[in-house]
C-alpha atoms as a PDB file:
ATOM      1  CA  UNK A   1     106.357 -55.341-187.474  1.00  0.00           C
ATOM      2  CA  UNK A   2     108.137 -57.989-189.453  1.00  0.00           C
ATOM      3  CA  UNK A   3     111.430 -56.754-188.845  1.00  0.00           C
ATOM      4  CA  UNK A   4     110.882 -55.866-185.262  1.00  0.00           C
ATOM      5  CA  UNK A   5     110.031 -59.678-184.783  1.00  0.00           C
ATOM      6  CA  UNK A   6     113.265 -60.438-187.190  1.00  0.00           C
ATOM      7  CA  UNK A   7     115.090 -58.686-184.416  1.00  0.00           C
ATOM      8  CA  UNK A   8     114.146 -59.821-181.796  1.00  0.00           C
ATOM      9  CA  UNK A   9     114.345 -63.290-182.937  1.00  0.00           C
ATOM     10  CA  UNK A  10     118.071 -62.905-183.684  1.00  0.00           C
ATOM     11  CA  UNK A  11     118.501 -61.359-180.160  1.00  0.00           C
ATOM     12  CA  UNK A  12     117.325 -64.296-178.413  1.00  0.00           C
ATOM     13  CA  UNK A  13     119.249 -66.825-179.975  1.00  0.00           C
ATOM     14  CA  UNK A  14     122.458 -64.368-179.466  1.00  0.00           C
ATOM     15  CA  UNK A  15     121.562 -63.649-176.189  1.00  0.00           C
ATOM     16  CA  UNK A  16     121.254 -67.744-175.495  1.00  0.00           C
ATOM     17  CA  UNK A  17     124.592 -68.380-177.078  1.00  0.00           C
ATOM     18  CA  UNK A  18     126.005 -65.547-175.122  1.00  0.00           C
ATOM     19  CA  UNK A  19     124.584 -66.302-171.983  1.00  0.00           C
ATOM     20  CA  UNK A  20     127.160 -69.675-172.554  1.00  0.00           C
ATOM     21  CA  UNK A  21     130.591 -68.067-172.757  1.00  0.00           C
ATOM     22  CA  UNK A  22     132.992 -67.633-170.258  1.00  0.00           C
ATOM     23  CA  UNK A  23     136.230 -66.997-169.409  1.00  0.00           C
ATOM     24  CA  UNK A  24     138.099 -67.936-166.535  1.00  0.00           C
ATOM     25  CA  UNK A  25     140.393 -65.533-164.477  1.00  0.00           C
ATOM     26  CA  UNK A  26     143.204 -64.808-161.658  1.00  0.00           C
ATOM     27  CA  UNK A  27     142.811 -61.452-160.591  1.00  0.00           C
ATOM     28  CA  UNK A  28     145.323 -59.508-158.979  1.00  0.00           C
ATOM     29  CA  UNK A  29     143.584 -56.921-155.948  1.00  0.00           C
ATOM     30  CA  UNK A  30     145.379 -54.729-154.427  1.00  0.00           C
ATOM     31  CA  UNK A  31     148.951 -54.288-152.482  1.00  0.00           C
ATOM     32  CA  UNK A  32     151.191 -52.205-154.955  1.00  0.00           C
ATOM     33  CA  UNK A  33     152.997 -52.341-159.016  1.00  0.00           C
ATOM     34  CA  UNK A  34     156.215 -52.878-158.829  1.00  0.00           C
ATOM     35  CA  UNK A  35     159.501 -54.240-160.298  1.00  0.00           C
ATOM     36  CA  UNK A  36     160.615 -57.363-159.041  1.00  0.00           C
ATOM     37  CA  UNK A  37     163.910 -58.136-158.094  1.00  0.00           C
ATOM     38  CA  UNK A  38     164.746 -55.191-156.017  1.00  0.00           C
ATOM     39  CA  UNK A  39     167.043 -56.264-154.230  1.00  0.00           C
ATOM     40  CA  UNK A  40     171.096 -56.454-153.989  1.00  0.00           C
ATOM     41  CA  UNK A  41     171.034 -60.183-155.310  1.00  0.00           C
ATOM     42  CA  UNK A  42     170.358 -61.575-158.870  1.00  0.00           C
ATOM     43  CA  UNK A  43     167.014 -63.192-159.572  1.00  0.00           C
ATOM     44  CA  UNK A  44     167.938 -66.911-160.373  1.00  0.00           C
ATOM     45  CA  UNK A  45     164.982 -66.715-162.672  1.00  0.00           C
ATOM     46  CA  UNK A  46     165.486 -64.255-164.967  1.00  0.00           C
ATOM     47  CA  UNK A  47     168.380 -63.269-167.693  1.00  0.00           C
ATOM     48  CA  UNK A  48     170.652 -65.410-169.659  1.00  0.00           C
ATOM     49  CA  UNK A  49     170.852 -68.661-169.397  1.00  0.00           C
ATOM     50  CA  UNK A  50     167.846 -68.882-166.864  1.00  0.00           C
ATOM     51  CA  UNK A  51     164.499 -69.906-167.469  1.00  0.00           C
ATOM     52  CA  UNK A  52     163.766 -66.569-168.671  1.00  0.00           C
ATOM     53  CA  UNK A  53     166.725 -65.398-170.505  1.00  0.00           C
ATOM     54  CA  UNK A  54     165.256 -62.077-172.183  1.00  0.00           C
ATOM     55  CA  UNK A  55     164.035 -60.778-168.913  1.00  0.00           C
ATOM     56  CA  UNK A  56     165.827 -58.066-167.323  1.00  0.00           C
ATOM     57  CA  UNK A  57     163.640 -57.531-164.644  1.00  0.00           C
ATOM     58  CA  UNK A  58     159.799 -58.085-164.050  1.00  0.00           C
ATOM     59  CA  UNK A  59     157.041 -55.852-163.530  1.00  0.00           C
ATOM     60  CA  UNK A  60     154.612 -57.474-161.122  1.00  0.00           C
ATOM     61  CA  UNK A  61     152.259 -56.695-157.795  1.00  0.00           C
ATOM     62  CA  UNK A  62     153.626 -56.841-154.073  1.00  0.00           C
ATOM     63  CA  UNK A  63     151.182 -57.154-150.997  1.00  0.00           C
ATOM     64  CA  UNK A  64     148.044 -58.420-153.221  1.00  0.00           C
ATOM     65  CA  UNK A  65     145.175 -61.060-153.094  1.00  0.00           C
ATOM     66  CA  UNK A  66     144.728 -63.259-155.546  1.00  0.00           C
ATOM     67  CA  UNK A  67     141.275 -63.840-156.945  1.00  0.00           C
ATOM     68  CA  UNK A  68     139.700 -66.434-159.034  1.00  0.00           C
ATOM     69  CA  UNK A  69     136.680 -66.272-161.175  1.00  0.00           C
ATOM     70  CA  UNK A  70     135.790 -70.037-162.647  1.00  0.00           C
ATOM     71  CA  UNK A  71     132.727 -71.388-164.292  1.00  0.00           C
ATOM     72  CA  UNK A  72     131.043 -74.824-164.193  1.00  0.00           C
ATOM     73  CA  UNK A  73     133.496 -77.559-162.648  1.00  0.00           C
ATOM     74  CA  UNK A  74     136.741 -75.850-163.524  1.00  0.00           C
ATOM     75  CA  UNK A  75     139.894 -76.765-162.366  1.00  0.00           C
ATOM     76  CA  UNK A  76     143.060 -75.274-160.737  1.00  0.00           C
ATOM     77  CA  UNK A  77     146.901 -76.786-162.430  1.00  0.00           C
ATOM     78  CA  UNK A  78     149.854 -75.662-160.287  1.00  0.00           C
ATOM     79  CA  UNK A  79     153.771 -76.322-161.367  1.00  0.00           C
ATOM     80  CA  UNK A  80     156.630 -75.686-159.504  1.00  0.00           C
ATOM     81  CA  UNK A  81     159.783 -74.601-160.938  1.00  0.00           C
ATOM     82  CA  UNK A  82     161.652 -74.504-158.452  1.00  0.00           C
ATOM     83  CA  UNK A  83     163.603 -71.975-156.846  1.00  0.00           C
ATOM     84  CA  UNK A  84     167.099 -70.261-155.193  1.00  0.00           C
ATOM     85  CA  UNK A  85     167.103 -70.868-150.976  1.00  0.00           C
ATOM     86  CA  UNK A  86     168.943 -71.841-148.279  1.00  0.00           C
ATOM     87  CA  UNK A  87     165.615 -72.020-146.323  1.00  0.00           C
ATOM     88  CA  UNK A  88     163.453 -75.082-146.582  1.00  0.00           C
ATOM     89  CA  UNK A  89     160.713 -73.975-148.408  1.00  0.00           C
ATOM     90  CA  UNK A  90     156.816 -75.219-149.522  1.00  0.00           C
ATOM     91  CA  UNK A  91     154.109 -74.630-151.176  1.00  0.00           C
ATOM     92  CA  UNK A  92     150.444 -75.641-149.310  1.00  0.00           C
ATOM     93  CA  UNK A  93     147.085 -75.441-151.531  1.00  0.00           C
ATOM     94  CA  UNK A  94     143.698 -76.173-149.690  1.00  0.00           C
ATOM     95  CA  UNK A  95     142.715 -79.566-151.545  1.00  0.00           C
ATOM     96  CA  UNK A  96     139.468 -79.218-150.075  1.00  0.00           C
ATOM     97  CA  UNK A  97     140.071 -80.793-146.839  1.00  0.00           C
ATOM     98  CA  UNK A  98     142.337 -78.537-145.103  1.00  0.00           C
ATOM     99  CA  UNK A  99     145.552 -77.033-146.578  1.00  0.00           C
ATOM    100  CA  UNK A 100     148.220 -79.992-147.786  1.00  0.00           C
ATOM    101  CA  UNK A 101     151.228 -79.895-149.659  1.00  0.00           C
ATOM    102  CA  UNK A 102     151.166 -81.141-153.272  1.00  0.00           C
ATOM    103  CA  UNK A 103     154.032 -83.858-153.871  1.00  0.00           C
ATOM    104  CA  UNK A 104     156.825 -81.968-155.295  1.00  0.00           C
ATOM    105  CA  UNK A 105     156.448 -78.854-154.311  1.00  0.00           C
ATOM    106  CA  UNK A 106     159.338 -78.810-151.464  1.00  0.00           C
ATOM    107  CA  UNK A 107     162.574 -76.941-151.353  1.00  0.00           C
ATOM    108  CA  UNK A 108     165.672 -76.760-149.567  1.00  0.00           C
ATOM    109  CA  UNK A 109     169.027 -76.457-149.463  1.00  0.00           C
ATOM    110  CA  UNK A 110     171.282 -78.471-150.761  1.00  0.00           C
ATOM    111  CA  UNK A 111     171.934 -77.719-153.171  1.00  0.00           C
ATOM    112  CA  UNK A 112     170.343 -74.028-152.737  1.00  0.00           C
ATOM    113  CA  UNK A 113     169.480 -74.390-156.448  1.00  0.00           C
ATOM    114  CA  UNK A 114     167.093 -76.040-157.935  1.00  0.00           C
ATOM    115  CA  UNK A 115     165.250 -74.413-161.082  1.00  0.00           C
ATOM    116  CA  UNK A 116     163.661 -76.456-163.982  1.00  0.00           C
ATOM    117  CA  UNK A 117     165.382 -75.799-167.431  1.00  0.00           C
ATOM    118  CA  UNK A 118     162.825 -74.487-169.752  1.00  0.00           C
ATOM    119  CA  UNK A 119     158.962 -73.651-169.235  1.00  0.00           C
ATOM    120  CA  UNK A 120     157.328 -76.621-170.893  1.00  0.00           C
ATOM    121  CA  UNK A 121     159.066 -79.191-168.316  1.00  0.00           C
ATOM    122  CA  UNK A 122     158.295 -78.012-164.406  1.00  0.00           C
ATOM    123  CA  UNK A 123     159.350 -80.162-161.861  1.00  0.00           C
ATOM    124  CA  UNK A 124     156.070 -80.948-160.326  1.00  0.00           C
ATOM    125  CA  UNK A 125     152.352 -80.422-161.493  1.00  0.00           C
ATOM    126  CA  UNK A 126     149.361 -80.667-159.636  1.00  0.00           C
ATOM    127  CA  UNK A 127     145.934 -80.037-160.183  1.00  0.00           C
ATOM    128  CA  UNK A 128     142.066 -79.538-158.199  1.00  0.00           C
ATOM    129  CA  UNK A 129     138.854 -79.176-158.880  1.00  0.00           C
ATOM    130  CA  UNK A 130     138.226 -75.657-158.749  1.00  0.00           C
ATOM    131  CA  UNK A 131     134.128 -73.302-159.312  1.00  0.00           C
ATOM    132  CA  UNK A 132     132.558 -69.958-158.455  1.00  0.00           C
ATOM    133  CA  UNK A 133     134.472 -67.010-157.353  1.00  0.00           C
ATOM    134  CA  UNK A 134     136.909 -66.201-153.887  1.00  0.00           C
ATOM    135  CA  UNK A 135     140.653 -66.311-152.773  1.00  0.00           C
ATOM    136  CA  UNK A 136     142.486 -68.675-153.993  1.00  0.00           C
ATOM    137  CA  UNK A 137     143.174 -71.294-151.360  1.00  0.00           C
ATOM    138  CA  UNK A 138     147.001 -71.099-151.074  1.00  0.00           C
ATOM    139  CA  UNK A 139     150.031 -69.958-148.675  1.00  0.00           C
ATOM    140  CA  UNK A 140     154.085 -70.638-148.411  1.00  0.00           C
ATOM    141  CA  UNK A 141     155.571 -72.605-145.396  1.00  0.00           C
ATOM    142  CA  UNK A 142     158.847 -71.338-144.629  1.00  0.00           C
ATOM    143  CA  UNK A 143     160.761 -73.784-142.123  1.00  0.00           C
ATOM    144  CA  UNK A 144     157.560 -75.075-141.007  1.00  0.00           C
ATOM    145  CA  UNK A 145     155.743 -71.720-140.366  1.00  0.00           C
ATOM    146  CA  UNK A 146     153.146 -69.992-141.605  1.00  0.00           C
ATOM    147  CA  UNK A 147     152.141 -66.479-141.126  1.00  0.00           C
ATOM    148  CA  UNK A 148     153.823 -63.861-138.467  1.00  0.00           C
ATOM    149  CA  UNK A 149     157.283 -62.259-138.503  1.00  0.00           C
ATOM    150  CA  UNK A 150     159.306 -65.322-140.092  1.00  0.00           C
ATOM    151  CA  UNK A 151     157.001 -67.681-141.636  1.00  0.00           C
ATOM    152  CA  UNK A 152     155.567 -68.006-145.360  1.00  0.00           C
ATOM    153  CA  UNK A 153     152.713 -65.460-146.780  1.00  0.00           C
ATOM    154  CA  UNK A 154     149.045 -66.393-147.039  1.00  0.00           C
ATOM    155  CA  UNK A 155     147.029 -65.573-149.801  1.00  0.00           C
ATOM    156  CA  UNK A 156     144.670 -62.907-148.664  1.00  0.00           C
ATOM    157  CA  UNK A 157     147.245 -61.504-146.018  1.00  0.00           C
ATOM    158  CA  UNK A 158     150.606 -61.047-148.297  1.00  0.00           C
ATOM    159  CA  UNK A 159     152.697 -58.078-147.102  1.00  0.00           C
ATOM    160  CA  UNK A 160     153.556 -55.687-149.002  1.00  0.00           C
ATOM    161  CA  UNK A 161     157.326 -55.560-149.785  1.00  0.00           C
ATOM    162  CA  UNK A 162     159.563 -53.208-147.901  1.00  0.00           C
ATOM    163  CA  UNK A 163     163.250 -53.420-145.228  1.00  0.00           C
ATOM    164  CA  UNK A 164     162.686 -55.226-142.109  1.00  0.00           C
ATOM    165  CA  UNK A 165     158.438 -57.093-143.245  1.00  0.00           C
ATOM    166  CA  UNK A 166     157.388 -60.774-143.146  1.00  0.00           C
ATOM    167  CA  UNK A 167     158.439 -62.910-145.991  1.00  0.00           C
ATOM    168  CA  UNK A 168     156.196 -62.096-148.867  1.00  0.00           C
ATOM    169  CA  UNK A 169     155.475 -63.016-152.554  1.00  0.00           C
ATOM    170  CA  UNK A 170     155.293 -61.152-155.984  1.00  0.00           C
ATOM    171  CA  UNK A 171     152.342 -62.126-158.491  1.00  0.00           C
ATOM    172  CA  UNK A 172     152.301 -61.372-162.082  1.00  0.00           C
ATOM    173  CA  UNK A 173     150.327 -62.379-165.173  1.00  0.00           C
ATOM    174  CA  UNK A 174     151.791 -64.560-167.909  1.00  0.00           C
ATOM    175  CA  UNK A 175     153.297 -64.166-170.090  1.00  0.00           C
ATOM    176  CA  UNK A 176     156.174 -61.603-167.893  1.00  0.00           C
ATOM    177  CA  UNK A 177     157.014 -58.475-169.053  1.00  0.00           C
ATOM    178  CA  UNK A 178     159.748 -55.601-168.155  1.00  0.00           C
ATOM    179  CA  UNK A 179     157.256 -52.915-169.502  1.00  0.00           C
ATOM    180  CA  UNK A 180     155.296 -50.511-167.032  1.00  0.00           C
ATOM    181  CA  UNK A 181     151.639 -50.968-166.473  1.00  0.00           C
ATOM    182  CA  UNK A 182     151.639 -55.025-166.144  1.00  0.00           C
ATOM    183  CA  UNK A 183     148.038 -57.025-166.639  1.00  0.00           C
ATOM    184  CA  UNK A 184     146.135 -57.714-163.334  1.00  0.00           C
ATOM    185  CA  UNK A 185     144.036 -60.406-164.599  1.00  0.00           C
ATOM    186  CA  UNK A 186     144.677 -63.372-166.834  1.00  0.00           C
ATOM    187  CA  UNK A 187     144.173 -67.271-166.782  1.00  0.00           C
ATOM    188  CA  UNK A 188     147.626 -67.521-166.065  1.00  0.00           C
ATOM    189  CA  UNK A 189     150.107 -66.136-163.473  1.00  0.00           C
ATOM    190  CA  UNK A 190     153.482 -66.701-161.871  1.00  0.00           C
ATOM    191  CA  UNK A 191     154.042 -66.198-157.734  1.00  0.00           C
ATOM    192  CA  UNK A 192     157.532 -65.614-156.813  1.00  0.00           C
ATOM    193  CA  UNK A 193     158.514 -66.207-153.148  1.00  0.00           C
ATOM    194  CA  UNK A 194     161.324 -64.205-151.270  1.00  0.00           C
ATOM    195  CA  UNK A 195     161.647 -66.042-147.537  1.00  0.00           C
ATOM    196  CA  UNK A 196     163.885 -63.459-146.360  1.00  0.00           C
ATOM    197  CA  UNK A 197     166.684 -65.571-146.413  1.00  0.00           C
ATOM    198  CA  UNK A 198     170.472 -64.449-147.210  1.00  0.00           C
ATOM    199  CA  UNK A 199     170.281 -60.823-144.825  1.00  0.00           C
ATOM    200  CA  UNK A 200     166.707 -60.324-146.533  1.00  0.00           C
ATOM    201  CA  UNK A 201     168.264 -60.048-150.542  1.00  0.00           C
ATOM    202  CA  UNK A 202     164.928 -59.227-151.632  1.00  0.00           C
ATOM    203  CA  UNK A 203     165.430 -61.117-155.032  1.00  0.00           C
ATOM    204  CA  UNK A 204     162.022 -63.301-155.236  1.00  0.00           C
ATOM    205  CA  UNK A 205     163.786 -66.141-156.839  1.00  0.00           C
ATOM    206  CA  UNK A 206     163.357 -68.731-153.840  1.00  0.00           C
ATOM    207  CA  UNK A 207     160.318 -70.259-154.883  1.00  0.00           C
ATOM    208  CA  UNK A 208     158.269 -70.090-157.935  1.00  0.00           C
ATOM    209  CA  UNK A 209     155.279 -71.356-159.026  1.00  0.00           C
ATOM    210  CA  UNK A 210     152.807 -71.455-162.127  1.00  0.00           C
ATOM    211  CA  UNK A 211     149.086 -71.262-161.735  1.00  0.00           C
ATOM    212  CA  UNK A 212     146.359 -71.555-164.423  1.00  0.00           C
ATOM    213  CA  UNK A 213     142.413 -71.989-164.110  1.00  0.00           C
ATOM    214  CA  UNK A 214     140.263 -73.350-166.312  1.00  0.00           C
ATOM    215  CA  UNK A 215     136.451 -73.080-166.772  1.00  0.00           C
ATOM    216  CA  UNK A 216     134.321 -76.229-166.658  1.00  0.00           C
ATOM    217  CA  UNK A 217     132.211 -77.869-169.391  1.00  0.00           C
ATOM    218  CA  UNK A 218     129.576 -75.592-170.710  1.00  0.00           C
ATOM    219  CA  UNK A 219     126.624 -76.645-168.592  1.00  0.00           C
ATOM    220  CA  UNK A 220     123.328 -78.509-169.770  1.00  0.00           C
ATOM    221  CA  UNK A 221     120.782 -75.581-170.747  1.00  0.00           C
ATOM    222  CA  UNK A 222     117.687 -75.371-168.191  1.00  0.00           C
ATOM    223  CA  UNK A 223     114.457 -75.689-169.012  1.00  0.00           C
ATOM    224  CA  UNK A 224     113.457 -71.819-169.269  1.00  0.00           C
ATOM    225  CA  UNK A 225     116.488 -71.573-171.654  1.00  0.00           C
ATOM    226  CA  UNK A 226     115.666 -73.956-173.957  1.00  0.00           C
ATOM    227  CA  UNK A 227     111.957 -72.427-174.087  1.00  0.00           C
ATOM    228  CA  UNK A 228     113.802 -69.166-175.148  1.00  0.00           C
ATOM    229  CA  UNK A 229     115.824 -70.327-177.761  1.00  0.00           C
ATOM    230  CA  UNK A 230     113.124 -72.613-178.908  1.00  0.00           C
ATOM    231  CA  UNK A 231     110.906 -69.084-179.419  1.00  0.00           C
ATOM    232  CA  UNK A 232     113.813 -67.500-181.372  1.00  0.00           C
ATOM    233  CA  UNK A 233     113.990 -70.144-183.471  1.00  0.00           C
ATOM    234  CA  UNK A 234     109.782 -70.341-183.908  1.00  0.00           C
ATOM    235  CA  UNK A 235     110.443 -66.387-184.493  1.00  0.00           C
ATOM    236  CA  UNK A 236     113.262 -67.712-187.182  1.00  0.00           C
ATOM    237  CA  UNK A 237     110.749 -69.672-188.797  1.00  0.00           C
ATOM    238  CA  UNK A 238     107.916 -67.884-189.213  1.00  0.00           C
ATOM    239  CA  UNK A 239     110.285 -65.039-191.028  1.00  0.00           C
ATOM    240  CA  UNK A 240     111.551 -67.555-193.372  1.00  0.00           C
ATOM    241  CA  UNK A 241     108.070 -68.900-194.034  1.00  0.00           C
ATOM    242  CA  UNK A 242     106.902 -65.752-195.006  1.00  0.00           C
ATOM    243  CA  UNK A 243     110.194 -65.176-197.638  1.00  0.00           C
ATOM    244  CA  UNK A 244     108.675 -67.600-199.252  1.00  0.00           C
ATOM    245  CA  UNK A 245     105.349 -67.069-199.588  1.00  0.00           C
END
């Protein structure tokens, strides 16, 4: 009997502990695995003397939702590192009152290039209060539009990537890779946007942006957790009484 309660003490406070650690995600549903750029033009992103210089290529997901998963009063941090277009381009996140555009995160021709030189020094950064579980709030605005046969994707409604469909973007989990079989869920990811610009050159290097979430504090215990951990530790010190008696 005395170890059975040992047990079970030690379960409870484990379980209480336990019962406090989280880890907040972007998860990639859906669309299709792919390699990203395709198409007949370089990516502006990737290879020597770009902002990824050992990348060849990128494997990543086409036509998918992005999810988010975020305890307690978490938070969303966005940067923009700019991007390769001749279209005017933006990026629109739902602040909580409607989608808006954070300042910054606006490109357009000229010059058609604009790209930040390294990783640790994007050239805008914004961040929301962000909880609970859903699709994350954002879409693309390509020369004004949203949605339909010319304007930018929607999270939650992102074609998939093939000759002659809407603009679209390509999502993959940090840190990139080249190998097969990429990551669908991390705390970090990258979305590429191709607006279909230049004949359609399929190269996803006219917009890209950084995402990371973060959980919130770890929340005050209620009142029926606190009894529970206060038993476990009774249970604790009964055991230890006992030693030594």
């Amino acid at each position: 009997m005395k170890h059975v309660i040992q047990v079970l003490a030690l379960l409870t406070v484990i379980e209480f502990f336990s019962a406090e650690s989280t880890a907040a995600s972007l998860n990639i549903v859906g669309g299709i695995s792919n390699v990203a750029p395709s198409g007949v033009a370089p990516d502006d992103f990737i290879g020597p003397g770009n902002l990824f210089p050992a990348l060849p290529t990128i494997m990543g997901f086409y036509g998918s939702t992005i999810l988010f998963n975020v305890s307690g009063s978490g938070s969303v941090t966005i940067d923009f590192f700019g991007g390769e277009a001749g279209f005017h381009d933006q990026f629109l996140y739902n602040a909580g009152s409607g989608f808006v555009m954070p300042p910054g995160f606006d490109h357009t021709a000229p010059p058609s290039r604009i790209i930040a030189s390294n990783l640790a020094s994007p050239l805008a950064t914004f961040s929301a209060p962000l909880s609970g579980v859903g699709v994350l709030p954002f879409e693309f605005m390509i020369n004004g539009l949203v949605g339909g046969l010319t304007g930018g994707p929607v999270n939650g409604a992102d074609p998939n990537n093939a000759p002659g469909t809407p603009p679209n973007f390509f999502a993959v989990c940090a840190p990139l890779t080249s190998s097969p079989n990429p990551p669908s869920s991390c705390s970090t990811l990258w979305v590429f946007l191709d607006d279909n610009g230049a004949s359609d050159d399929n190269d996803f290097d006219d917009f890209g942006v950084r995402i990371t979430v973060t959980d919130g504090p770890t929340t005050v215990p209620e009142t029926s957790a606190i009894a529970l951990l206060s038993c476990g530790l009774f249970g604790l010190g009964i055991l230890a009484r006992r030693y030594r008696n």
